[in-house]
C-alpha atoms as a PDB file:
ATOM      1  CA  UNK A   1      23.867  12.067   6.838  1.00  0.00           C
ATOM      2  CA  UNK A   2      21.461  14.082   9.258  1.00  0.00           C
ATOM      3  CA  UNK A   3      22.297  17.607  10.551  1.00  0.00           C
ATOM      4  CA  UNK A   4      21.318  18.318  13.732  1.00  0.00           C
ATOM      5  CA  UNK A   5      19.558  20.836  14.464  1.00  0.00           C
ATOM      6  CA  UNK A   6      16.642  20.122  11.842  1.00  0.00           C
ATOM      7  CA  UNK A   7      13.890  20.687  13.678  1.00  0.00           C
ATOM      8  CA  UNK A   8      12.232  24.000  12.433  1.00  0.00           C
ATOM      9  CA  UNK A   9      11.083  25.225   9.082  1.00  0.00           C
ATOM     10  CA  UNK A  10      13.975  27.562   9.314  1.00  0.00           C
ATOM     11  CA  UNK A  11      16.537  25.093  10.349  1.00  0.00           C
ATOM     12  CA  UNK A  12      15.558  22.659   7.670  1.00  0.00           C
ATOM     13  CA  UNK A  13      19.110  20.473   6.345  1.00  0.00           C
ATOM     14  CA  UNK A  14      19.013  21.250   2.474  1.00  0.00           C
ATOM     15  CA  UNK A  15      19.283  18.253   0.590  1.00  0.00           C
ATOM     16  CA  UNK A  16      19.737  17.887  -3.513  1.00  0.00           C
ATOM     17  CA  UNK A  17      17.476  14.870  -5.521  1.00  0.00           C
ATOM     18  CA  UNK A  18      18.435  11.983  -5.686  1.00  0.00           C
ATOM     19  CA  UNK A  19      19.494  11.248  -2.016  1.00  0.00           C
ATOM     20  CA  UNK A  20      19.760   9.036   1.004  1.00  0.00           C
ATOM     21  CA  UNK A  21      19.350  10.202   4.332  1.00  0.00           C
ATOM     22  CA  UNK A  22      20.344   8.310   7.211  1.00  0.00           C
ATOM     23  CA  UNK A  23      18.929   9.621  10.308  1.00  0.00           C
ATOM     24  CA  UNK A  24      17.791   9.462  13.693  1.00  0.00           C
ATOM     25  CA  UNK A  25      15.052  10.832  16.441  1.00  0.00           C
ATOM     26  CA  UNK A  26      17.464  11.853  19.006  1.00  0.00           C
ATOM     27  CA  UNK A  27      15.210  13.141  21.562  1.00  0.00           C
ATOM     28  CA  UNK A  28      11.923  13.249  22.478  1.00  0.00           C
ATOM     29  CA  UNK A  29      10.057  14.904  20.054  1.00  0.00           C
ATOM     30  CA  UNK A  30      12.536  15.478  17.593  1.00  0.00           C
ATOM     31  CA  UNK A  31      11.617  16.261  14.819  1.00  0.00           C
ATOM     32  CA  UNK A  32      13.975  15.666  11.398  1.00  0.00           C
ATOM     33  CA  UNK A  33      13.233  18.248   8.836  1.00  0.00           C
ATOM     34  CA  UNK A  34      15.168  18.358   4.923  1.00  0.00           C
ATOM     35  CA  UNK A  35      14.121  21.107   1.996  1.00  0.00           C
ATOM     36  CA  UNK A  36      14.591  20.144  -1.382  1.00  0.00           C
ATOM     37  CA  UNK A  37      14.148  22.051  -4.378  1.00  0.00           C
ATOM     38  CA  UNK A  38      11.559  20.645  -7.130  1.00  0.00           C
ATOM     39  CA  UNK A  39      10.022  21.622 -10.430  1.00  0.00           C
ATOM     40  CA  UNK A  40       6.876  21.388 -12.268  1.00  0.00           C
ATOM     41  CA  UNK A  41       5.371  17.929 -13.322  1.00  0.00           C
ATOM     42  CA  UNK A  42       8.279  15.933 -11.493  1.00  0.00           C
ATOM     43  CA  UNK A  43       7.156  12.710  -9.528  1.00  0.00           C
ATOM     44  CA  UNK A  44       9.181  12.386  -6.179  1.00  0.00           C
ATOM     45  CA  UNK A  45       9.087   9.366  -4.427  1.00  0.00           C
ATOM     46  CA  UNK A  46       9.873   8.831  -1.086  1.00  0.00           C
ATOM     47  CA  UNK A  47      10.589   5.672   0.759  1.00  0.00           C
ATOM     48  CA  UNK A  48      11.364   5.797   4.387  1.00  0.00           C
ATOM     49  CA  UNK A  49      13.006   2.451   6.017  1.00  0.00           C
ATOM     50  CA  UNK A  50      13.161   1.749   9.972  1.00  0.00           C
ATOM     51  CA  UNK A  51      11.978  -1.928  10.634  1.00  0.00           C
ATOM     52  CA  UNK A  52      13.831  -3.762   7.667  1.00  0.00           C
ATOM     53  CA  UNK A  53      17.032  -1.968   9.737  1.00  0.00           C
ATOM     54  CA  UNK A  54      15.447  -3.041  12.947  1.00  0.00           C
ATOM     55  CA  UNK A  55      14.812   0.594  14.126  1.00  0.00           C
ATOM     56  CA  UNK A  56      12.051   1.577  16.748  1.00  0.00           C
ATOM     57  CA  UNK A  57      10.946   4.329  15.218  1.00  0.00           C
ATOM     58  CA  UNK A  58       6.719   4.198  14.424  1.00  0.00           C
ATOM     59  CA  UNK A  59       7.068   7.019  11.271  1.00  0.00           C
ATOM     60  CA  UNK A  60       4.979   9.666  10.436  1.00  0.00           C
ATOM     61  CA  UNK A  61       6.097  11.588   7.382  1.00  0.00           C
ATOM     62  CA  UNK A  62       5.197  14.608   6.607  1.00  0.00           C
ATOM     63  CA  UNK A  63       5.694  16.987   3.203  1.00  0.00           C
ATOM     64  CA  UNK A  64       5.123  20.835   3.246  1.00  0.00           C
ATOM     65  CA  UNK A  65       5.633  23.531   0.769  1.00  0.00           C
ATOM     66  CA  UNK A  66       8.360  26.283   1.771  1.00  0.00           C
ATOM     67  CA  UNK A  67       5.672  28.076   4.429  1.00  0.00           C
ATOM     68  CA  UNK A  68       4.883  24.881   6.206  1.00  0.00           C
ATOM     69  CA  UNK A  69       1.654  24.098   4.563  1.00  0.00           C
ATOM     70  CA  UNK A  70       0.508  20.055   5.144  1.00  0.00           C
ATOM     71  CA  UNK A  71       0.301  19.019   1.562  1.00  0.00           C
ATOM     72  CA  UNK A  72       0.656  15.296   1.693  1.00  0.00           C
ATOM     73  CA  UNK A  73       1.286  13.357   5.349  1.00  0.00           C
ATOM     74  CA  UNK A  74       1.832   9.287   5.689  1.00  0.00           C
ATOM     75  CA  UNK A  75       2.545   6.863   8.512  1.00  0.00           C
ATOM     76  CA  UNK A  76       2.974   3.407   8.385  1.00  0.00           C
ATOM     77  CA  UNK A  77      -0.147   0.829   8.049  1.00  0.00           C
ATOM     78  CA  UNK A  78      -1.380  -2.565   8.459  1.00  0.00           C
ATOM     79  CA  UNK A  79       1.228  -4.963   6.957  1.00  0.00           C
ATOM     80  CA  UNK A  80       3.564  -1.966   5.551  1.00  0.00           C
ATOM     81  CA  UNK A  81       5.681  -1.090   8.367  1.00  0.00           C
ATOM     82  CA  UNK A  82       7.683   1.371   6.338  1.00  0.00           C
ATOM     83  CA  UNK A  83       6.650   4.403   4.726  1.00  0.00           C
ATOM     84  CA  UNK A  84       6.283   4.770   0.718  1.00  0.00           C
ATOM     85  CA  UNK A  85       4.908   7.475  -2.046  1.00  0.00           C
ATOM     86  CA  UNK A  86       4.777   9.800  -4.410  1.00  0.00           C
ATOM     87  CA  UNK A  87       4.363  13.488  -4.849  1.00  0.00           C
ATOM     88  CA  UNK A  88       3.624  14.788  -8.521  1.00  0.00           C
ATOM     89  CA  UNK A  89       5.200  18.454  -8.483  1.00  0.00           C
ATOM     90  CA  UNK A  90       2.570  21.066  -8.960  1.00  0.00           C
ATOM     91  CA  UNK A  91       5.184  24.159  -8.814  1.00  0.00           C
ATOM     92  CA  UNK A  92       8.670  25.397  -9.020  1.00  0.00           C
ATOM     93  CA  UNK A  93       9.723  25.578  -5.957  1.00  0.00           C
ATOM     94  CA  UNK A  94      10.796  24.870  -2.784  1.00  0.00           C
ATOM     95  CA  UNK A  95       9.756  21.669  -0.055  1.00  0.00           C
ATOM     96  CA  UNK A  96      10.195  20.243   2.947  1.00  0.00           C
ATOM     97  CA  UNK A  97       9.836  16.169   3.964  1.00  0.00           C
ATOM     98  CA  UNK A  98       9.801  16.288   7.814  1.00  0.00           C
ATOM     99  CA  UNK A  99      10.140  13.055  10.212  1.00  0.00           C
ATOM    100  CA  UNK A 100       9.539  12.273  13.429  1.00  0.00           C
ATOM    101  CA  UNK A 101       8.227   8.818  15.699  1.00  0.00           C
ATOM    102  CA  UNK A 102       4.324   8.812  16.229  1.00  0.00           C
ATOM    103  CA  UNK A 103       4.639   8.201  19.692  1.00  0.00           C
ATOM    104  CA  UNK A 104       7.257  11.090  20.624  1.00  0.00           C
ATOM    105  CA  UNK A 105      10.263   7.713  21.179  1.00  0.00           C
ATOM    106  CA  UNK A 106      13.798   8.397  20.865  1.00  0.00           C
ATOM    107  CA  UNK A 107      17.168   6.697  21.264  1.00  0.00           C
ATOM    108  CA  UNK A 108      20.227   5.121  19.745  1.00  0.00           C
ATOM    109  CA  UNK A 109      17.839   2.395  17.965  1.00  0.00           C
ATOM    110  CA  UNK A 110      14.584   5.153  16.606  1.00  0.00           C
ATOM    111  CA  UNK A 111      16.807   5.348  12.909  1.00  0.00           C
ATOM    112  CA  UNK A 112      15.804   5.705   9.580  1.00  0.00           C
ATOM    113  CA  UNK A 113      17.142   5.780   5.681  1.00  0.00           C
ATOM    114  CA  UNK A 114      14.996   8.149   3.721  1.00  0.00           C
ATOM    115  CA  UNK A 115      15.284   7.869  -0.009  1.00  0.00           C
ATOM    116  CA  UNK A 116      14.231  10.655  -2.168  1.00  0.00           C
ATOM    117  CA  UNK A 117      13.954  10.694  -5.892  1.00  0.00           C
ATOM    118  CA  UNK A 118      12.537  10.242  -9.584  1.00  0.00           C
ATOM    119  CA  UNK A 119      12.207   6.623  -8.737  1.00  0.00           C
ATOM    120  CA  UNK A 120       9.743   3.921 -10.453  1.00  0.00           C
ATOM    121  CA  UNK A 121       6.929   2.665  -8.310  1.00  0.00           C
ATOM    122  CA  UNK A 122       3.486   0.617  -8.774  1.00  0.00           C
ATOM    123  CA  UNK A 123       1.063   1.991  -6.044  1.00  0.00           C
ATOM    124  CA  UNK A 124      -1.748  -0.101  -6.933  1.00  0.00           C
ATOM    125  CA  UNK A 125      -3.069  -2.827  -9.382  1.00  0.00           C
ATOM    126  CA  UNK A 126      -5.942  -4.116 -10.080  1.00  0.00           C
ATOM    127  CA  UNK A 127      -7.402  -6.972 -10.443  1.00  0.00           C
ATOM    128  CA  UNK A 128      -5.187  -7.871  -7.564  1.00  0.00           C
ATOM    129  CA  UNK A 129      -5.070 -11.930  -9.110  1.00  0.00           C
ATOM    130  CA  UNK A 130      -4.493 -13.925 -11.692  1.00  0.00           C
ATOM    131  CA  UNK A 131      -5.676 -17.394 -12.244  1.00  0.00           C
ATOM    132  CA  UNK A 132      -2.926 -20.175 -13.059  1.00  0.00           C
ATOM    133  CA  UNK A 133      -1.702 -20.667 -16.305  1.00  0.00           C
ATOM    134  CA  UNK A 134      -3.934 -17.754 -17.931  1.00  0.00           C
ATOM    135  CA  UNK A 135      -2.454 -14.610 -19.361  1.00  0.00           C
ATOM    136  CA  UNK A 136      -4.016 -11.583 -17.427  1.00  0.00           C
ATOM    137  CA  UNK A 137      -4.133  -7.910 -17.862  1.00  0.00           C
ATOM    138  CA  UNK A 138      -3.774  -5.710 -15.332  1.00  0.00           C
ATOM    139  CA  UNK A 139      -4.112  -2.009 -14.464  1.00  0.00           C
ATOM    140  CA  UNK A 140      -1.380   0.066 -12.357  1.00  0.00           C
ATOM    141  CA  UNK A 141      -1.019   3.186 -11.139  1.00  0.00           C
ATOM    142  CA  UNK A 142       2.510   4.556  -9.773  1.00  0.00           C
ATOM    143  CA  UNK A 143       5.327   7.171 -10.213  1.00  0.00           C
ATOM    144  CA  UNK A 144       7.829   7.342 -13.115  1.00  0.00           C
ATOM    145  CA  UNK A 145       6.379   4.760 -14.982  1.00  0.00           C
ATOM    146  CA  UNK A 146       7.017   6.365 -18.548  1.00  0.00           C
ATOM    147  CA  UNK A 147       2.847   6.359 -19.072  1.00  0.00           C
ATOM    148  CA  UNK A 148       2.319   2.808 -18.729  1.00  0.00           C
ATOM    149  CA  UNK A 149      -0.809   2.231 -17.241  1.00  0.00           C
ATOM    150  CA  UNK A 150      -1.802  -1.118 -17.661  1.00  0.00           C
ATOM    151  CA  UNK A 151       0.436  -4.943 -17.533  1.00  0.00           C
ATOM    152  CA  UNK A 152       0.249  -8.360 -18.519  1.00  0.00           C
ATOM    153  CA  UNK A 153       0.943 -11.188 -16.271  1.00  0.00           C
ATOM    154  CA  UNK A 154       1.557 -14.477 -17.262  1.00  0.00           C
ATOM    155  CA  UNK A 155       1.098 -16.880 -13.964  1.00  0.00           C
ATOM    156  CA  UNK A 156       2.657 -19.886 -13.344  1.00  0.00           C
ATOM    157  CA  UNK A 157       0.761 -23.124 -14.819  1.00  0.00           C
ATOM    158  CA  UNK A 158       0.121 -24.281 -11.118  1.00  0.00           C
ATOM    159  CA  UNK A 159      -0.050 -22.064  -7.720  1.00  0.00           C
ATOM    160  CA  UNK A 160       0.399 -22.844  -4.188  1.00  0.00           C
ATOM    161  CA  UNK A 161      -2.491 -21.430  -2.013  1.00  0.00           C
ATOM    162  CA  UNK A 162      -2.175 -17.729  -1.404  1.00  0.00           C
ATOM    163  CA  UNK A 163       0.803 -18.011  -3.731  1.00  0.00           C
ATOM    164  CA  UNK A 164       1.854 -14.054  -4.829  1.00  0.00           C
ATOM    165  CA  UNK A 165       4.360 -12.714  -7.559  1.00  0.00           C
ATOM    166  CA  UNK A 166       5.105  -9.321  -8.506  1.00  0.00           C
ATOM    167  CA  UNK A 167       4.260  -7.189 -10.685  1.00  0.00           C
ATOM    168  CA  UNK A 168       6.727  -5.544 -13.479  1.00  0.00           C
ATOM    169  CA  UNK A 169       6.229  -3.094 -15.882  1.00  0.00           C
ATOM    170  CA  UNK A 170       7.712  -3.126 -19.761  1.00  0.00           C
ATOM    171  CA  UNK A 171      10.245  -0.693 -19.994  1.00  0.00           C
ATOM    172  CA  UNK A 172      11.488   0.056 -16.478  1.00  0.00           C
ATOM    173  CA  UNK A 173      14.193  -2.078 -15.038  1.00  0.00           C
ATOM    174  CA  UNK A 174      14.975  -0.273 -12.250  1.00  0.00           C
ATOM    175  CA  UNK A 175      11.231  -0.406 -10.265  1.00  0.00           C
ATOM    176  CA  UNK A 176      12.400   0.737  -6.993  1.00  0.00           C
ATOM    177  CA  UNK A 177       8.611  -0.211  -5.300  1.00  0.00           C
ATOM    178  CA  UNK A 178       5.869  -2.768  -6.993  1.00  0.00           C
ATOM    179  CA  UNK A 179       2.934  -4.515  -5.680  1.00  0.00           C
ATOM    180  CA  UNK A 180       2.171  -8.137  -5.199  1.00  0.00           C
ATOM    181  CA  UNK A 181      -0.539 -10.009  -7.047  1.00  0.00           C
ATOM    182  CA  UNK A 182      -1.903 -13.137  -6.336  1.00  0.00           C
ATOM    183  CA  UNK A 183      -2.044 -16.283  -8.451  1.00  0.00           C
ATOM    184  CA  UNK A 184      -4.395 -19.156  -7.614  1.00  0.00           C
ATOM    185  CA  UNK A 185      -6.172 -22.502  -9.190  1.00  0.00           C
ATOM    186  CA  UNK A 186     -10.004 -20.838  -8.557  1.00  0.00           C
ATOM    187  CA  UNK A 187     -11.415 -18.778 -11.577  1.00  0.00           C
ATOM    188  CA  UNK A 188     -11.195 -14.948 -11.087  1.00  0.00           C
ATOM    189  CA  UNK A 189     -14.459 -12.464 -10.710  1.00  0.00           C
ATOM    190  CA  UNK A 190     -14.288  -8.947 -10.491  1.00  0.00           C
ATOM    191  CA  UNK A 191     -16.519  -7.060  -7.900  1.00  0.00           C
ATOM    192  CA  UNK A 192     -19.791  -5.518 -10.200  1.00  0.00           C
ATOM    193  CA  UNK A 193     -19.921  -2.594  -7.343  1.00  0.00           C
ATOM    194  CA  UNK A 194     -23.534  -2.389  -7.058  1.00  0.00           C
ATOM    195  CA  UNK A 195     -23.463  -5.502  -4.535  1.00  0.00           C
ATOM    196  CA  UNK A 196     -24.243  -3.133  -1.363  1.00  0.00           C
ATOM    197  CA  UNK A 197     -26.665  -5.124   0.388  1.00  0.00           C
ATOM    198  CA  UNK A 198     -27.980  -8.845   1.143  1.00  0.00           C
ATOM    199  CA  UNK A 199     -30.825  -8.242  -1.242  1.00  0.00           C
ATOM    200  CA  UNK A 200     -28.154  -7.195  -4.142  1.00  0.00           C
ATOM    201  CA  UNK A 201     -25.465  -9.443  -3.392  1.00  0.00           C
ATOM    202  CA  UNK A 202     -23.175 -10.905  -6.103  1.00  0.00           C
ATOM    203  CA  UNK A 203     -23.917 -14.249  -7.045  1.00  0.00           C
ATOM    204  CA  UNK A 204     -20.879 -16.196  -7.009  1.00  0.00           C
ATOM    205  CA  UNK A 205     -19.710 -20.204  -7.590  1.00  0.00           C
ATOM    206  CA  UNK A 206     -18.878 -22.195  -4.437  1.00  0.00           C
ATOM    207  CA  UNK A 207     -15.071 -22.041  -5.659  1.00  0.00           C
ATOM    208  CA  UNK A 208     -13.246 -18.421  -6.797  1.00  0.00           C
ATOM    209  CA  UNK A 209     -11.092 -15.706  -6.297  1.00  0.00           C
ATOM    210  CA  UNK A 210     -13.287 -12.037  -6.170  1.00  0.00           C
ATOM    211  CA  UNK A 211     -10.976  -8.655  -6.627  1.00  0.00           C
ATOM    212  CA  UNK A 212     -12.878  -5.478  -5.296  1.00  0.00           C
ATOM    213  CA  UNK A 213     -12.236  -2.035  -4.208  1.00  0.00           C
ATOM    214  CA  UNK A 214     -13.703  -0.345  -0.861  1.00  0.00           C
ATOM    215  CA  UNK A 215     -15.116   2.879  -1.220  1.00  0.00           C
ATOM    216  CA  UNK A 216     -16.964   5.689   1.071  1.00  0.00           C
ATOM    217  CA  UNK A 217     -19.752   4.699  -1.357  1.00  0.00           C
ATOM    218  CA  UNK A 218     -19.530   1.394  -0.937  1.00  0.00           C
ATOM    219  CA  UNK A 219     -17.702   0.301   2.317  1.00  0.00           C
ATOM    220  CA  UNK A 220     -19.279  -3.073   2.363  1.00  0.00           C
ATOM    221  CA  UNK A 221     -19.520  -6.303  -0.553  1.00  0.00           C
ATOM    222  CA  UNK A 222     -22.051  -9.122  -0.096  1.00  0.00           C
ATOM    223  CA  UNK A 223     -21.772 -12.273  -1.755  1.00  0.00           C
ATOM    224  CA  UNK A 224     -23.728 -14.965  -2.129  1.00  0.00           C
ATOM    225  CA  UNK A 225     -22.559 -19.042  -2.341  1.00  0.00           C
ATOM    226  CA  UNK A 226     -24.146 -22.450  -3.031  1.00  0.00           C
ATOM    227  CA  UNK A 227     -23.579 -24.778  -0.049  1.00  0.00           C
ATOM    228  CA  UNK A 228     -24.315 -27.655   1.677  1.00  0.00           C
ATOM    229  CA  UNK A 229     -25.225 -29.138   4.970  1.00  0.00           C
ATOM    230  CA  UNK A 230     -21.858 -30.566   6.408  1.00  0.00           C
ATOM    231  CA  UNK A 231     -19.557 -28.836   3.489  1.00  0.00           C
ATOM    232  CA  UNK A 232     -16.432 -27.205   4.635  1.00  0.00           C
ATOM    233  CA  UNK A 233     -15.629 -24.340   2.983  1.00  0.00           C
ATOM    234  CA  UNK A 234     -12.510 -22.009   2.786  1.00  0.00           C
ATOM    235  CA  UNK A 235     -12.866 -18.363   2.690  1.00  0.00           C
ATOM    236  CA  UNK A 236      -9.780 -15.974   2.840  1.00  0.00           C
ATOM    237  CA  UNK A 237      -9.020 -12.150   2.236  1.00  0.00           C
ATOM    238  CA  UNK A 238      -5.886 -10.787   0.805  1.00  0.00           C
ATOM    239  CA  UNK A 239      -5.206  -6.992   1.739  1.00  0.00           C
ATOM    240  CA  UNK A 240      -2.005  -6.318   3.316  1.00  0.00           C
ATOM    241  CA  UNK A 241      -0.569  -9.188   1.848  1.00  0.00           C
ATOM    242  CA  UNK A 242      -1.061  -7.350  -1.613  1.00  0.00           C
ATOM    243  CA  UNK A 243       0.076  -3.892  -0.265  1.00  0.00           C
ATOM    244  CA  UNK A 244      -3.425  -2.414   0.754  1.00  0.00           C
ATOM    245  CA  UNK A 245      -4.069  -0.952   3.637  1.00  0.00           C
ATOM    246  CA  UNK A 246      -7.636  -2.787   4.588  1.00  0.00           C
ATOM    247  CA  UNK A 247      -7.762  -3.920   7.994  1.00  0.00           C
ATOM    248  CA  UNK A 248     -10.851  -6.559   6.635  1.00  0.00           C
ATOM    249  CA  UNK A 249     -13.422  -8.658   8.262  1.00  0.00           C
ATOM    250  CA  UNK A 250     -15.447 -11.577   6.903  1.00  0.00           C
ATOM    251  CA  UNK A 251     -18.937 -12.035   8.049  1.00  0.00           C
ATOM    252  CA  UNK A 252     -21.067 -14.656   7.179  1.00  0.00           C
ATOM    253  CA  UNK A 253     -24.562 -14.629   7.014  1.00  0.00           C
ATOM    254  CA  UNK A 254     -27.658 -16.620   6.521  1.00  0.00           C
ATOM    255  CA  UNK A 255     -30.162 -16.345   3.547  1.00  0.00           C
ATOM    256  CA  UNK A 256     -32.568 -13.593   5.297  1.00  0.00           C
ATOM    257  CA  UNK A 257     -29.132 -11.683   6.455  1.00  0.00           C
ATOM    258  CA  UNK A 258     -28.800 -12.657   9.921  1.00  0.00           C
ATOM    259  CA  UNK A 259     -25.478 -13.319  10.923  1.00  0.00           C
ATOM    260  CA  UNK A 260     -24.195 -16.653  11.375  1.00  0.00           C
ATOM    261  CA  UNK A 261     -21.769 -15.011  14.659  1.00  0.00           C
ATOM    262  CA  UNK A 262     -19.088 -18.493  14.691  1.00  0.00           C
ATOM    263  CA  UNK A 263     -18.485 -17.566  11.223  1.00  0.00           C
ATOM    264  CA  UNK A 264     -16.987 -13.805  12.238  1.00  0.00           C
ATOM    265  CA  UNK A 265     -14.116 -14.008  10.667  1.00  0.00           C
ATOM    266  CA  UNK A 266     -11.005 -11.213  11.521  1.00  0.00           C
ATOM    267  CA  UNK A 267      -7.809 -10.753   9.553  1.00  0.00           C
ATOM    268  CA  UNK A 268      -4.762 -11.921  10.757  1.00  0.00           C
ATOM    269  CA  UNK A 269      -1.758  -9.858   9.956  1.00  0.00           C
ATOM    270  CA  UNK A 270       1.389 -11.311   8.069  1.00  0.00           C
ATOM    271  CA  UNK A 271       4.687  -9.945   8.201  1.00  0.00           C
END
């Protein structure tokens, strides 16, 4: 349990890996603050619950070597309301995880559980689908995960729209985080990347699933679609729903690139 006070680098509660901390912003803000000694080349997870326990608390996370130096900070995003990941050791040492509420809230209900430790986790995958009924490979990335690097998934002969399942990795039983990915009827493409503008857009069939990754490079995709006067057509992102943190937005547009503005589409979060 927490041991107040924690506030300051000095006052820091030490804690010894693995652990659970239950804990609480008592004031406004508090600030929770645990040291923990690490060595080189260990992978420390950390997963910090409040709203699965029904807690207030809007976290921002913080880790620090032993003078306070920012190395790695997280707070919760769209469809994660908790806090999740990993922190590959790059020095004997000392650390410090620090906690408080983004907004400065405190009370009886602004709790937490922080869990700290050498435990499995998937961080990302890609391709993020699978068709139906086809064997897949996939690559992952995550903590712990004895140097796998890459999955197969073997999906269900017939999906449900936006159907997901996830994602486990030979070898490790105990996979304390994973990622969703999703399993459909449609054929799967793969982003080619260069598809930056309406002139270079991907050509794609009127019916598929796309996987693609987001960069500063490349912050938008264009596609293009056969269609028809008077078709209805279906067009849906997955982000959040698989774990990522895009906050996306369809736009449709004509042939020369102007936008077709009823067509705007905007995500709508799921919890």
């Amino acid at each position: 349990g927490q041991i107040e006070p924690n506030d300051s680098i000095s006052q820091a509660q030490k804690i010894s890996l693995p652990v659970t901390v239950i804990g609480a912003i008592d004031t406004p803000g508090d600030v929770d603050s645990y040291s923990f000694v690490a060595k080189t080349g260990q992978e420390i997870v950390f997963d910090l619950v409040a709203r699965q326990i029904r807690s207030r608390l809007q976290p921002v996370v913080t880790l620090t070597d032993s003078l306070g130096k920012v190395l790695m900070e997280k707070r919760t995003s769209p469809g994660n309301p908790d806090v999740h990941f990993g922190f590959k050791v790059p020095s004997d040492g000392t650390y410090m995880v620090r906690i408080r509420d983004f907004e400065g809230t405190s009370g009886g209900d602004v709790i937490y559980r922080l869990n700290i430790g050498e435990f499995p986790m998937v961080t990302s995958v890609f391709p993020l689908g699978a068709r139906s009924g086809i064997p897949s490979e996939l690559k992952i990335e995550g903590f712990n995960l004895h140097g796998v690097n890459t999955v197969k998934v073997i999906p269900p002969s017939s999906a449900l729209w936006s159907q997901t399942t996830p994602v486990t990795v030979p070898g490790v039983t105990d996979l304390w985080l994973t990622r969703n990915v999703a399993i459909g009827s449609d054929p799967e493409t793969i982003t080619v990347g260069t598809n930056r503008s309406v002139m270079t857009a991907q050509v794609l069939p009127n019916s598929t699933a796309v996987s693609g990754k987001l960069t500063s490079d490349s912050p938008d995709h264009y596609y293009r679609f056969p269609a028809t006067k008077g078709q209805r057509l279906i067009i849906d992102t997955m982000a959040s729903r698989l774990g990522s943190p895009l906050d996306s937005q369809i736009e449709i547009l004509t042939t020369d690139g102007k936008p077709v503005e009823r067509a705007l589409l905007k995500p709508v979060l799921y919890y």
